[in-house]
C-alpha atoms as a PDB file:
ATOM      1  CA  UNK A   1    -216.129 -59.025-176.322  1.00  0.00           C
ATOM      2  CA  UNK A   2    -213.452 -56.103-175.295  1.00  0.00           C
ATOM      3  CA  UNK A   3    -211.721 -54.285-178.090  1.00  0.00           C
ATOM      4  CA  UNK A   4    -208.809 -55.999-178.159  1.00  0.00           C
ATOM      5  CA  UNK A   5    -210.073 -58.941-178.468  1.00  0.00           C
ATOM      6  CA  UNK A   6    -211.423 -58.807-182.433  1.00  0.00           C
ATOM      7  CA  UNK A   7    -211.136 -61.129-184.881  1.00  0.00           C
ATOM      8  CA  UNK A   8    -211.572 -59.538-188.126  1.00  0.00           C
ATOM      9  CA  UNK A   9    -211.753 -61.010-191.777  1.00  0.00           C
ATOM     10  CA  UNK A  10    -210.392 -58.561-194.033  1.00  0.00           C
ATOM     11  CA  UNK A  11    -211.457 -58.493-197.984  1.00  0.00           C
ATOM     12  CA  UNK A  12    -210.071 -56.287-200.156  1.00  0.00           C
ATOM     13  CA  UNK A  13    -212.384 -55.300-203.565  1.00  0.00           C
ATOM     14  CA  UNK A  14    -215.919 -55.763-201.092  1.00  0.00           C
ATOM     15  CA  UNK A  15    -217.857 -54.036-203.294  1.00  0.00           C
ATOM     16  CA  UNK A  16    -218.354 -55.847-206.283  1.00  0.00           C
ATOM     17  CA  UNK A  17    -218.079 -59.252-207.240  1.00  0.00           C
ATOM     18  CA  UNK A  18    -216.532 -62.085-205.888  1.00  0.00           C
ATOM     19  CA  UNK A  19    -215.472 -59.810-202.778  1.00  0.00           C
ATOM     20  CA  UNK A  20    -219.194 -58.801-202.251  1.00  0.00           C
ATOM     21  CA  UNK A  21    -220.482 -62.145-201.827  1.00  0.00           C
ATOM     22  CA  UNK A  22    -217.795 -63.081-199.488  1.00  0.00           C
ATOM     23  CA  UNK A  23    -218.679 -60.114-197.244  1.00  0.00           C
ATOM     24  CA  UNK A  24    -222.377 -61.045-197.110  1.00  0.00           C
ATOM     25  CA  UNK A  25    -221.954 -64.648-196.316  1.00  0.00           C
ATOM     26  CA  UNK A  26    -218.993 -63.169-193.375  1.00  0.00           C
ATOM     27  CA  UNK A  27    -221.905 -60.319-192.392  1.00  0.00           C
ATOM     28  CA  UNK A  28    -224.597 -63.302-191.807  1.00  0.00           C
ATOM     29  CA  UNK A  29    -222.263 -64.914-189.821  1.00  0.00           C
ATOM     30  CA  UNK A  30    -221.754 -61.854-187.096  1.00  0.00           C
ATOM     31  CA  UNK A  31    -217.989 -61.690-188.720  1.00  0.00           C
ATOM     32  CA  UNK A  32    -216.047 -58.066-187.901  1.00  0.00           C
ATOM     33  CA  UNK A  33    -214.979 -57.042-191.104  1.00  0.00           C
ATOM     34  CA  UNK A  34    -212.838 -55.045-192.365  1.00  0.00           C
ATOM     35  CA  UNK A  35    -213.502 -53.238-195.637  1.00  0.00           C
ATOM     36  CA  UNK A  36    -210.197 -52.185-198.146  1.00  0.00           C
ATOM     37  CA  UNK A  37    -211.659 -50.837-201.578  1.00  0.00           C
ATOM     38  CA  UNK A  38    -210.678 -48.287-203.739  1.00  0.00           C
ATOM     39  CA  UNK A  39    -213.700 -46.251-203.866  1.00  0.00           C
ATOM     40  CA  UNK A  40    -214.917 -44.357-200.736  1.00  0.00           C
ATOM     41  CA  UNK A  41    -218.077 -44.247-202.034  1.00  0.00           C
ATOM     42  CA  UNK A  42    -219.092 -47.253-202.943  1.00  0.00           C
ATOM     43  CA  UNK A  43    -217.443 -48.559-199.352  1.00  0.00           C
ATOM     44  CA  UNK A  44    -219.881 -46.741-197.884  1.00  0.00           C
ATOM     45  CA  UNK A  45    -222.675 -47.790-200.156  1.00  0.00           C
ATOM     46  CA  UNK A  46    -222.036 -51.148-198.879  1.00  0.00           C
ATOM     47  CA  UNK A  47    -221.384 -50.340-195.168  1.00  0.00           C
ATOM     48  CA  UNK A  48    -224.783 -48.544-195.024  1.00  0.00           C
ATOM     49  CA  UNK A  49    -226.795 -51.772-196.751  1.00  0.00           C
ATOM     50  CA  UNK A  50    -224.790 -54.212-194.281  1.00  0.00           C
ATOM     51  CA  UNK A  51    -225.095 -52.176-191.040  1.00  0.00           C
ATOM     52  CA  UNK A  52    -229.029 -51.631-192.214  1.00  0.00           C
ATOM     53  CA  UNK A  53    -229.307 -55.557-192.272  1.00  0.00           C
ATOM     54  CA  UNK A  54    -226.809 -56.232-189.677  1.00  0.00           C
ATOM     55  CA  UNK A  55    -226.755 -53.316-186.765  1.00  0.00           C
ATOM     56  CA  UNK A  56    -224.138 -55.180-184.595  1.00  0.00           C
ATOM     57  CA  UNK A  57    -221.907 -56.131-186.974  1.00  0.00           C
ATOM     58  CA  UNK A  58    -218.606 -54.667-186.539  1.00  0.00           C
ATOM     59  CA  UNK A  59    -217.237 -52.925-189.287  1.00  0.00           C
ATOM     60  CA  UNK A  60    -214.077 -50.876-190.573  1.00  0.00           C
ATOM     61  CA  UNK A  61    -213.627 -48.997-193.942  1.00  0.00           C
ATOM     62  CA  UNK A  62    -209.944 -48.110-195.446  1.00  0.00           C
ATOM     63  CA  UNK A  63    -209.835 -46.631-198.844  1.00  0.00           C
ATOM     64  CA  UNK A  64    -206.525 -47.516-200.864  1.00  0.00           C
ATOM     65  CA  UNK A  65    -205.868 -47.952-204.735  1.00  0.00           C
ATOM     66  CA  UNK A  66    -203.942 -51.181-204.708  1.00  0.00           C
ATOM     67  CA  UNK A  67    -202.120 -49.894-207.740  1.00  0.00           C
ATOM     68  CA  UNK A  68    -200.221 -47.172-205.294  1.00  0.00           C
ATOM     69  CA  UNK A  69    -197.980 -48.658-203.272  1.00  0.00           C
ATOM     70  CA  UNK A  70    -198.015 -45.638-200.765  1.00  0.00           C
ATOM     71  CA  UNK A  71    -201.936 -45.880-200.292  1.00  0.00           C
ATOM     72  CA  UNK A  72    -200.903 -49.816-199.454  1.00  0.00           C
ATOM     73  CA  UNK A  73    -198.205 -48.669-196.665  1.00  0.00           C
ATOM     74  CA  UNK A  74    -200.913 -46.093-195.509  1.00  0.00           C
ATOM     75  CA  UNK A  75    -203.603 -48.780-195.193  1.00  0.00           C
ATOM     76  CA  UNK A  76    -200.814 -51.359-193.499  1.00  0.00           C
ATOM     77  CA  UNK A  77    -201.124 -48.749-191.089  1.00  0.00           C
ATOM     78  CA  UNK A  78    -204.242 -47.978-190.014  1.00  0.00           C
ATOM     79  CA  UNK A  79    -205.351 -51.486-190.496  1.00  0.00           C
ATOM     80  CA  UNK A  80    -202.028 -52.665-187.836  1.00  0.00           C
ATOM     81  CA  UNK A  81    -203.640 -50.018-185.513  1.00  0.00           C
ATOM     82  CA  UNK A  82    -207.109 -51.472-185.063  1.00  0.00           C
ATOM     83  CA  UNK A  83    -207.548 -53.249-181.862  1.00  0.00           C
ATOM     84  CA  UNK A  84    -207.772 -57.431-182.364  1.00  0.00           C
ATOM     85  CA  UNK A  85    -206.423 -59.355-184.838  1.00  0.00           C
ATOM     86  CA  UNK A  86    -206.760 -60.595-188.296  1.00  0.00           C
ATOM     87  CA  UNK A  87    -208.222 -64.344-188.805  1.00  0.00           C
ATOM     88  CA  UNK A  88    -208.696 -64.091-192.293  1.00  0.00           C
ATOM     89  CA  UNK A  89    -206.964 -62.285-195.043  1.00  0.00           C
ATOM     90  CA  UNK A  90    -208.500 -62.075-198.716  1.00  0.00           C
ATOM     91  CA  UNK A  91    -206.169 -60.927-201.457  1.00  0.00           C
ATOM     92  CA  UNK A  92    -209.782 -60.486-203.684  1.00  0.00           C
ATOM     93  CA  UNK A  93    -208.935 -57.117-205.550  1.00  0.00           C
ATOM     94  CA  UNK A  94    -208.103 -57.824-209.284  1.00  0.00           C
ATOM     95  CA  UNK A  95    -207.136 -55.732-212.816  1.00  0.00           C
ATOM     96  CA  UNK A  96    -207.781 -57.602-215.948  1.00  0.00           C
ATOM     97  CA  UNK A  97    -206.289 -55.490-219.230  1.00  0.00           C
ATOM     98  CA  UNK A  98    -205.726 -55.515-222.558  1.00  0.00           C
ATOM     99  CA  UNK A  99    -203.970 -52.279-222.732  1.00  0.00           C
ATOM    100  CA  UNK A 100    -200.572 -50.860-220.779  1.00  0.00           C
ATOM    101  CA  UNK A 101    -201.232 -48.888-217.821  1.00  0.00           C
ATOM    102  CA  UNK A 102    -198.485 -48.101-215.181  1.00  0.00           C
ATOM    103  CA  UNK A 103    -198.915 -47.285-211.308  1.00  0.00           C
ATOM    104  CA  UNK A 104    -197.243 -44.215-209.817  1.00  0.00           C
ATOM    105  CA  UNK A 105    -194.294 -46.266-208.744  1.00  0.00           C
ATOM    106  CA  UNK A 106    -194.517 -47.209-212.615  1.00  0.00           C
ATOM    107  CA  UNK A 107    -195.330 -51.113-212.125  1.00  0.00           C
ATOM    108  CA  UNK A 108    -198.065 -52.905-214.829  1.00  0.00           C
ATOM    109  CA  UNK A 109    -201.608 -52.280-213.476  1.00  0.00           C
ATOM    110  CA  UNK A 110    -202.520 -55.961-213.029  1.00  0.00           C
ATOM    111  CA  UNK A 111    -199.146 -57.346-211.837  1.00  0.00           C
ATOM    112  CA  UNK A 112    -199.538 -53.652-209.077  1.00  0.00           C
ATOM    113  CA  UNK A 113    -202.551 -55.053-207.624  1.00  0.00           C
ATOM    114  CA  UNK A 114    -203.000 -58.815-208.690  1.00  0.00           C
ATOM    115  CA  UNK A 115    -199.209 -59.764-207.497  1.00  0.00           C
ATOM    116  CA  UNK A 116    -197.585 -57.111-205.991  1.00  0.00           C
ATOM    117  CA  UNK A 117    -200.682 -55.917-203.931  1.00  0.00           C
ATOM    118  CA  UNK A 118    -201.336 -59.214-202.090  1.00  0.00           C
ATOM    119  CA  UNK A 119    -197.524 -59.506-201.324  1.00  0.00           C
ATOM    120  CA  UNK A 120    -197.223 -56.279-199.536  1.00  0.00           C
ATOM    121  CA  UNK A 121    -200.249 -56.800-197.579  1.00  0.00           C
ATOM    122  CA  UNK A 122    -198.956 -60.382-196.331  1.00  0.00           C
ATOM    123  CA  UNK A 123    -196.034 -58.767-195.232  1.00  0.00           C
ATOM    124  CA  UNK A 124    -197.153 -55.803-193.743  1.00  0.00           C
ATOM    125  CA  UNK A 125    -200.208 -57.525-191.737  1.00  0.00           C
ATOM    126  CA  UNK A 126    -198.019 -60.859-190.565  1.00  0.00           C
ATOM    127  CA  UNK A 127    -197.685 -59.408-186.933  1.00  0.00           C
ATOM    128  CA  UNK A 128    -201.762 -58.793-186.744  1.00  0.00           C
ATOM    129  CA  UNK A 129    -202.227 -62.495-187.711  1.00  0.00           C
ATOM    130  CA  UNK A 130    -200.126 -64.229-184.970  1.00  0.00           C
ATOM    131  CA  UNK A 131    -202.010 -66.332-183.330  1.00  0.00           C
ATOM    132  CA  UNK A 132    -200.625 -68.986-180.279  1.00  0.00           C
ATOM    133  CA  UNK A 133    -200.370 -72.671-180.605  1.00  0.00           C
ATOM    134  CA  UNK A 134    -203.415 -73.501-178.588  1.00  0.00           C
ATOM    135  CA  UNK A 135    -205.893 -70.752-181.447  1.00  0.00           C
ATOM    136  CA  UNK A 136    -206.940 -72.309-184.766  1.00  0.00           C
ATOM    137  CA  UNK A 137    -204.116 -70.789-187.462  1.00  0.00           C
ATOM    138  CA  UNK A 138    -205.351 -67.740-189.360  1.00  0.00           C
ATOM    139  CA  UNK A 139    -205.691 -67.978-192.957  1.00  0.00           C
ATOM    140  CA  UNK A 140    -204.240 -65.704-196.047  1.00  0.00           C
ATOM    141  CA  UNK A 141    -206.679 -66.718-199.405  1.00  0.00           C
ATOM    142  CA  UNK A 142    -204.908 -65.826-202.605  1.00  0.00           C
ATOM    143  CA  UNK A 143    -207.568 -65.597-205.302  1.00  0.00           C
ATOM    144  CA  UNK A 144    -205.906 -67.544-208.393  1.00  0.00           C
ATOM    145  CA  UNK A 145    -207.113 -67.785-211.802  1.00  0.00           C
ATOM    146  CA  UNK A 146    -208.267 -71.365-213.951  1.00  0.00           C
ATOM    147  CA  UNK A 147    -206.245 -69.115-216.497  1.00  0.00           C
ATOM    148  CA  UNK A 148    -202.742 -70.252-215.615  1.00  0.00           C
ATOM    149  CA  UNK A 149    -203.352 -73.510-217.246  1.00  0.00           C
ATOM    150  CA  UNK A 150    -202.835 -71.932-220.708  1.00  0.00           C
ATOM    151  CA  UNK A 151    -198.869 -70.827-219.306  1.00  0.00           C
ATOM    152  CA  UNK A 152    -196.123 -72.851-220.474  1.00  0.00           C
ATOM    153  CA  UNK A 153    -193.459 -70.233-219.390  1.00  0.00           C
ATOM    154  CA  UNK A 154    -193.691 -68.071-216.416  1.00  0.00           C
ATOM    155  CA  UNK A 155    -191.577 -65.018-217.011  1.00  0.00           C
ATOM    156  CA  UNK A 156    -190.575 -63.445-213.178  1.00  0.00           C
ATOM    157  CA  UNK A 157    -188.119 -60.840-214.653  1.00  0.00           C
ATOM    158  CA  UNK A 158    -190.696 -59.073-216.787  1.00  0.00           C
ATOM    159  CA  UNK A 159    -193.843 -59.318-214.072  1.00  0.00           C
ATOM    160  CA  UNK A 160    -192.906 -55.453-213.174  1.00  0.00           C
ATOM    161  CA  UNK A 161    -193.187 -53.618-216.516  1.00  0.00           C
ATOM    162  CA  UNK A 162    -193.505 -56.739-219.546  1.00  0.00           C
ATOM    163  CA  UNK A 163    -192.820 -55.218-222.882  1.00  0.00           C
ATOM    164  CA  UNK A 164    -196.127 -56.351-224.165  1.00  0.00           C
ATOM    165  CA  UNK A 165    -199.130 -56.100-221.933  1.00  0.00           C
ATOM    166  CA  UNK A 166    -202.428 -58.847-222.790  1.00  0.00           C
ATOM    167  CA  UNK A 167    -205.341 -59.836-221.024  1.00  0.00           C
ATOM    168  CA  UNK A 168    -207.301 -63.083-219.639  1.00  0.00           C
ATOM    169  CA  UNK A 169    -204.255 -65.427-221.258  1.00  0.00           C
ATOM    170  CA  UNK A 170    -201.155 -63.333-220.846  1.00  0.00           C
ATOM    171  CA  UNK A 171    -200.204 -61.080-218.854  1.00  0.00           C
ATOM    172  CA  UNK A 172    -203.173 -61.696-216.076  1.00  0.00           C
ATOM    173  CA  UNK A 173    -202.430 -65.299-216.218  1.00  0.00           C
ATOM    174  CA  UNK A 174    -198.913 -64.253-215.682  1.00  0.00           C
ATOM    175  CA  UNK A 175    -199.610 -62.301-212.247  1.00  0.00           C
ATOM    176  CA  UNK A 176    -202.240 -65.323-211.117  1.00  0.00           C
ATOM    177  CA  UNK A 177    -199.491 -67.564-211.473  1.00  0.00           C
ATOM    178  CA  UNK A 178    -197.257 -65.517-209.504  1.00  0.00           C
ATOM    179  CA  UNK A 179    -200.226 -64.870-206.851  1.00  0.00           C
ATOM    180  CA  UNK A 180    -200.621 -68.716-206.811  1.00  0.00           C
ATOM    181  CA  UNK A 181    -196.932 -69.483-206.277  1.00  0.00           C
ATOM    182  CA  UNK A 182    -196.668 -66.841-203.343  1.00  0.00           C
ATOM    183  CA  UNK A 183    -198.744 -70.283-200.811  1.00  0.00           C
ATOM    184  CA  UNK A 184    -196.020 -72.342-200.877  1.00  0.00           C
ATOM    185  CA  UNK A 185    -193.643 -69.935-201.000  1.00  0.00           C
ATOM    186  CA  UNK A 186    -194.231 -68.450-198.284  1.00  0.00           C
ATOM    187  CA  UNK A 187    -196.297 -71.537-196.554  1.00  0.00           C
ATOM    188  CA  UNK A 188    -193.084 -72.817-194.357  1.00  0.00           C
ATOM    189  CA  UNK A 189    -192.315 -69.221-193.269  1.00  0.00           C
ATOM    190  CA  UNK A 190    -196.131 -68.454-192.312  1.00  0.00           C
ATOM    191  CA  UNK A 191    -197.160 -71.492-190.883  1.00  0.00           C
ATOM    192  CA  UNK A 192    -194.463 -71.059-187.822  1.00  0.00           C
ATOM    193  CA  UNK A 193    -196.620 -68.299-186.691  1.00  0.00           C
ATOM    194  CA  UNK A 194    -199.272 -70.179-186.913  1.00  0.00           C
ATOM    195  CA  UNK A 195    -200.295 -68.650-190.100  1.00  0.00           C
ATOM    196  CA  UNK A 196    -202.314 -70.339-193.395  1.00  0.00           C
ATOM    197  CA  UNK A 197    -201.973 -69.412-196.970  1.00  0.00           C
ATOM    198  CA  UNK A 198    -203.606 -70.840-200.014  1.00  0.00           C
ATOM    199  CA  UNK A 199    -203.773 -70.318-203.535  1.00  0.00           C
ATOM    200  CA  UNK A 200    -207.738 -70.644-203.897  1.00  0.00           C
ATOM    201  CA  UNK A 201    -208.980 -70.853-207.853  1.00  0.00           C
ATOM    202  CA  UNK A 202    -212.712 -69.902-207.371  1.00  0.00           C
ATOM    203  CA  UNK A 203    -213.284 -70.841-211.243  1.00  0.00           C
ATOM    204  CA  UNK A 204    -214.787 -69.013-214.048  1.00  0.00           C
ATOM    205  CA  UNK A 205    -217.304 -66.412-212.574  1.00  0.00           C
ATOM    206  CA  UNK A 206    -220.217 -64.088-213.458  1.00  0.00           C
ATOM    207  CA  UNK A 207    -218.797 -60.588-212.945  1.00  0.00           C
ATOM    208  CA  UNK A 208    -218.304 -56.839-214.057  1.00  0.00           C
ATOM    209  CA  UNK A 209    -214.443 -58.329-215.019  1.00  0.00           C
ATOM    210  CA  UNK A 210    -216.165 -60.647-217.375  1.00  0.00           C
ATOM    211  CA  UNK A 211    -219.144 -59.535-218.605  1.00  0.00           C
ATOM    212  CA  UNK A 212    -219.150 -56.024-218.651  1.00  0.00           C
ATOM    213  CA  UNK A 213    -217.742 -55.577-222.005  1.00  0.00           C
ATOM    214  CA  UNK A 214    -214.189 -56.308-220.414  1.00  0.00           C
ATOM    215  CA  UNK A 215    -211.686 -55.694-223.500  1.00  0.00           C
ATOM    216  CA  UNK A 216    -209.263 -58.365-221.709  1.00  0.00           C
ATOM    217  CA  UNK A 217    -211.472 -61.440-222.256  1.00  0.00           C
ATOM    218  CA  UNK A 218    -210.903 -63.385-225.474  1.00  0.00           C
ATOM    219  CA  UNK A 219    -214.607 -62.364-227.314  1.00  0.00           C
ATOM    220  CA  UNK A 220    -215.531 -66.020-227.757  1.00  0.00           C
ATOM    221  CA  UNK A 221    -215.135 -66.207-223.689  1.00  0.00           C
ATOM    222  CA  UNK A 222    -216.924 -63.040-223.310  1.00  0.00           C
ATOM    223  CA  UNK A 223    -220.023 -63.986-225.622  1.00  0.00           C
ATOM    224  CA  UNK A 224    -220.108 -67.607-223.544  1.00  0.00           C
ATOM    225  CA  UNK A 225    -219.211 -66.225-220.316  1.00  0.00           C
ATOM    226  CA  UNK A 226    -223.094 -65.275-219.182  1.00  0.00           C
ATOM    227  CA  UNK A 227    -223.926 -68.396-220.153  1.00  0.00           C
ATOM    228  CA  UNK A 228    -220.942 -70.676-218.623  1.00  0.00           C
ATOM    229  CA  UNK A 229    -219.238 -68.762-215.693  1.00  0.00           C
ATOM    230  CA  UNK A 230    -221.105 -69.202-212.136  1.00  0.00           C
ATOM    231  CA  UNK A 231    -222.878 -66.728-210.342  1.00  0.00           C
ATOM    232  CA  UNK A 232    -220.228 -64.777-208.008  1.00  0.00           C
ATOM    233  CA  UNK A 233    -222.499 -66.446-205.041  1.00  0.00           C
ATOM    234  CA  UNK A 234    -221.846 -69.657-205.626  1.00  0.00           C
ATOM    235  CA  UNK A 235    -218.017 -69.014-205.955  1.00  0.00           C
ATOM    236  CA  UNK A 236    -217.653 -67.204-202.917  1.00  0.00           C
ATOM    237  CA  UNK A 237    -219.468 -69.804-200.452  1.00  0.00           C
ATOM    238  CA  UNK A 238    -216.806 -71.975-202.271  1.00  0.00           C
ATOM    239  CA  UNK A 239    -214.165 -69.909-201.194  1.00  0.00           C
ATOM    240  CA  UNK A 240    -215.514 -69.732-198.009  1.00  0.00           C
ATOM    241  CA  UNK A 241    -215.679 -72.867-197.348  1.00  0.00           C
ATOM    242  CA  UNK A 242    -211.684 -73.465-198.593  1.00  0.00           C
ATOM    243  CA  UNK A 243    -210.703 -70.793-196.437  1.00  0.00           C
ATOM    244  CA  UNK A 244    -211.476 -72.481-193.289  1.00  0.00           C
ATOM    245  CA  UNK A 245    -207.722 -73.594-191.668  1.00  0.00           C
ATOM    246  CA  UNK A 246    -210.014 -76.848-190.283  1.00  0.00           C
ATOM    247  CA  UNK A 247    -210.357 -77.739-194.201  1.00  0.00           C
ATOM    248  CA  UNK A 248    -208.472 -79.845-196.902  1.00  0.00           C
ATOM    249  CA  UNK A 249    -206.582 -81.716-193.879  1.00  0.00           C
ATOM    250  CA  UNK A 250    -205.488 -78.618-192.060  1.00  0.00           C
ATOM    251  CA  UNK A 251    -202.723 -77.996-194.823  1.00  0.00           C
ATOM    252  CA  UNK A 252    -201.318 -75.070-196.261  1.00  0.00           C
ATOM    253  CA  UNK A 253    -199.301 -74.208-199.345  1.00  0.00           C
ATOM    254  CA  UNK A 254    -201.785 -76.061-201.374  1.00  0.00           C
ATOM    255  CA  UNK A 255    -203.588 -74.835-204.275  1.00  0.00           C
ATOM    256  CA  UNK A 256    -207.746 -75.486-204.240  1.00  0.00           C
ATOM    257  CA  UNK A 257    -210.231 -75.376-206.939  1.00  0.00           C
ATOM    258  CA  UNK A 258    -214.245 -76.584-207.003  1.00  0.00           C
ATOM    259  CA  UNK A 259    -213.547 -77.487-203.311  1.00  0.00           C
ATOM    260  CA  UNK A 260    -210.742 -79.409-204.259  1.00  0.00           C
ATOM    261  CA  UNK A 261    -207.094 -79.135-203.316  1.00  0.00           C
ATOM    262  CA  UNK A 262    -205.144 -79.852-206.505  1.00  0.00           C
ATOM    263  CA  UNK A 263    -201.718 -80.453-207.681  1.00  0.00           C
ATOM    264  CA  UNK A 264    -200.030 -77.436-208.031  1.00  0.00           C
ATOM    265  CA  UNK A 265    -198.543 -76.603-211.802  1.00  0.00           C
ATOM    266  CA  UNK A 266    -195.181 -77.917-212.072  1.00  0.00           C
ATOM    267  CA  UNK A 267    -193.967 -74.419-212.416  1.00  0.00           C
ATOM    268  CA  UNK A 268    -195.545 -73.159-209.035  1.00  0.00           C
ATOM    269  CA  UNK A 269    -194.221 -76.825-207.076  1.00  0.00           C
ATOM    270  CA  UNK A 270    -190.660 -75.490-207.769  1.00  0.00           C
ATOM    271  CA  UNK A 271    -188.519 -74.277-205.006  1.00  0.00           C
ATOM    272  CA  UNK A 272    -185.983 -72.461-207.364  1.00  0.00           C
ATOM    273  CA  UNK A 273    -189.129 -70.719-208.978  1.00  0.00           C
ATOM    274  CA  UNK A 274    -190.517 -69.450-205.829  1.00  0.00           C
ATOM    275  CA  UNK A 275    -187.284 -68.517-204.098  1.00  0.00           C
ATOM    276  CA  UNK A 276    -187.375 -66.398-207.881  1.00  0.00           C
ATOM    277  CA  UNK A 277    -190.226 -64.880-206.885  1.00  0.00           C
ATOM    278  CA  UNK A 278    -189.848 -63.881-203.429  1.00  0.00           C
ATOM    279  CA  UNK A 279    -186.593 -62.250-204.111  1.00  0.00           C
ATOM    280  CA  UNK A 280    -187.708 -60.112-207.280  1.00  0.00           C
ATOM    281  CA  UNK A 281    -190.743 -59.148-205.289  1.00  0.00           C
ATOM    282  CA  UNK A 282    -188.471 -57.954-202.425  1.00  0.00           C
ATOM    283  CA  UNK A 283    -185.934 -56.181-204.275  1.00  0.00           C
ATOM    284  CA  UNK A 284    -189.019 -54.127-205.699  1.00  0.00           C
END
């Protein structure tokens, strides 16, 4: 295969989690990848154990802190320079907090990377997914949350900086929703270049997030949470396995959970509301 003839899968958070599962079950599959993390060092960590176990694979690292919106524009770049193009886009990286904490460009830590992250990347990779009529469509997987449930209100004008900042059944659940209402938002738009995105739920999961001690998980989760959530394997062959354009009926815009496409919350199904979105998040 010549250069310029890649198909990558790009997942951003690899290392841990969720995000490292994905990228082993992608690695066993001969899948170029694509690496975005925050830390350089544990990127590397993880490029060294894959490339032990998989010595053709190919393989690209970009460091970013998804908070920063510069380090995003700076890995737009580098990642729009690679030869190929992108099949597969995972929004993975997440924040979950209990306590304020602002980026540089002075947005909330989880909507920076949860919400805002994921939007800027869609845009700023669109041309690098393209694909023509006669290639299967690529796909863009944005990782909600089984939290949004508990949302009765979803509050678009205070995403940015919200007065109060909470964890698993707040404020996250806030940005999740907005993550979630992003597919068929922007599904219409997307899908004329032939172009997937889907609002993927991978359901309560065994991670660093949840049971490391996590100050934004409701204690009585956290105490259950080793015993209830999944392993982060499990979840990520299901997200796999959703991500594949050839699944669910060949839609997009749809929302999927447990292998299941669902019917989106009545909040996220409204036009008005995701028009909302769209605009606040461009004006930003």
């Amino acid at each position: 295969m010549e250069e310029r003839d890649v198909n990558w899968s790009l997942i951003t958070g690899s290392t841990g989690g969720i995000g490292s599962e994905i990228t082993k079950i992608l690695a066993e599959r001969g899948q170029s990848l694509i690496l975005l993390n925050r830390s350089q060092g544990k990127a590397a960590e993880q490029f060294n154990a894959l490339q032990s176990k998989h010595p053709q694979l190919q393989m690209k690292l970009i460091t970013a802190d998804l908070m920063d919106t510069d380090q995003i524009a700076n890995a737009i770049q580098q990642i729009n320079a690679l030869p190929g193009r992108i099949t597969t886009l995972y929004n993975n990286s997440g924040v979950l907090a209990s306590e304020k904490v602002l980026s540089p460009q002075g947005f909330e830590s989880q909507f920076a990377v949860n919400t805002l992250a994921p939007y800027l990347l869609i845009r700023g990779l669109t041309e690098k997914m393209i694909s023509s009529d006669d290639q299967l469509p690529a796909m863009i997987v944005n990782f909600s949350s089984s939290a949004i449930k508990s949302l009765k209100r979803f509050e678009i004008a205070e995403l940015a900086n919200p007065a109060q900042v909470g964890g698993l059944l707040s404020t996250y659940a806030q940005t999740k929703l907005a993550v979630t209402v992003l597919a068929p938002a922007l599904a219409e738009e997307l899908e004329a270049k032939n172009i997937y995105i889907r609002a993927i739920d991978p359901g309560a999961t065994k991670s660093n997030m949840t049971t490391g001690g996590n100050s934004g998980m409701p204690k009585a989760l956290a105490w259950l949470a080793p015993i209830l959530f999944s392993p982060a394997d499990r979840q990520a062959a299901k997200i796999v396995e959703s991500a594949d354009p050839q699944a669910h009926g060949r839609r997009t815009g749809i929302f999927v959970a447990n292998r299941k496409e669902r019917t989106m919350p009545t909040i996220v199904a409204d036009p008005k509301t995701q028009a909302e979105l769209v605009s606040y998040l461009d004006q930003l």
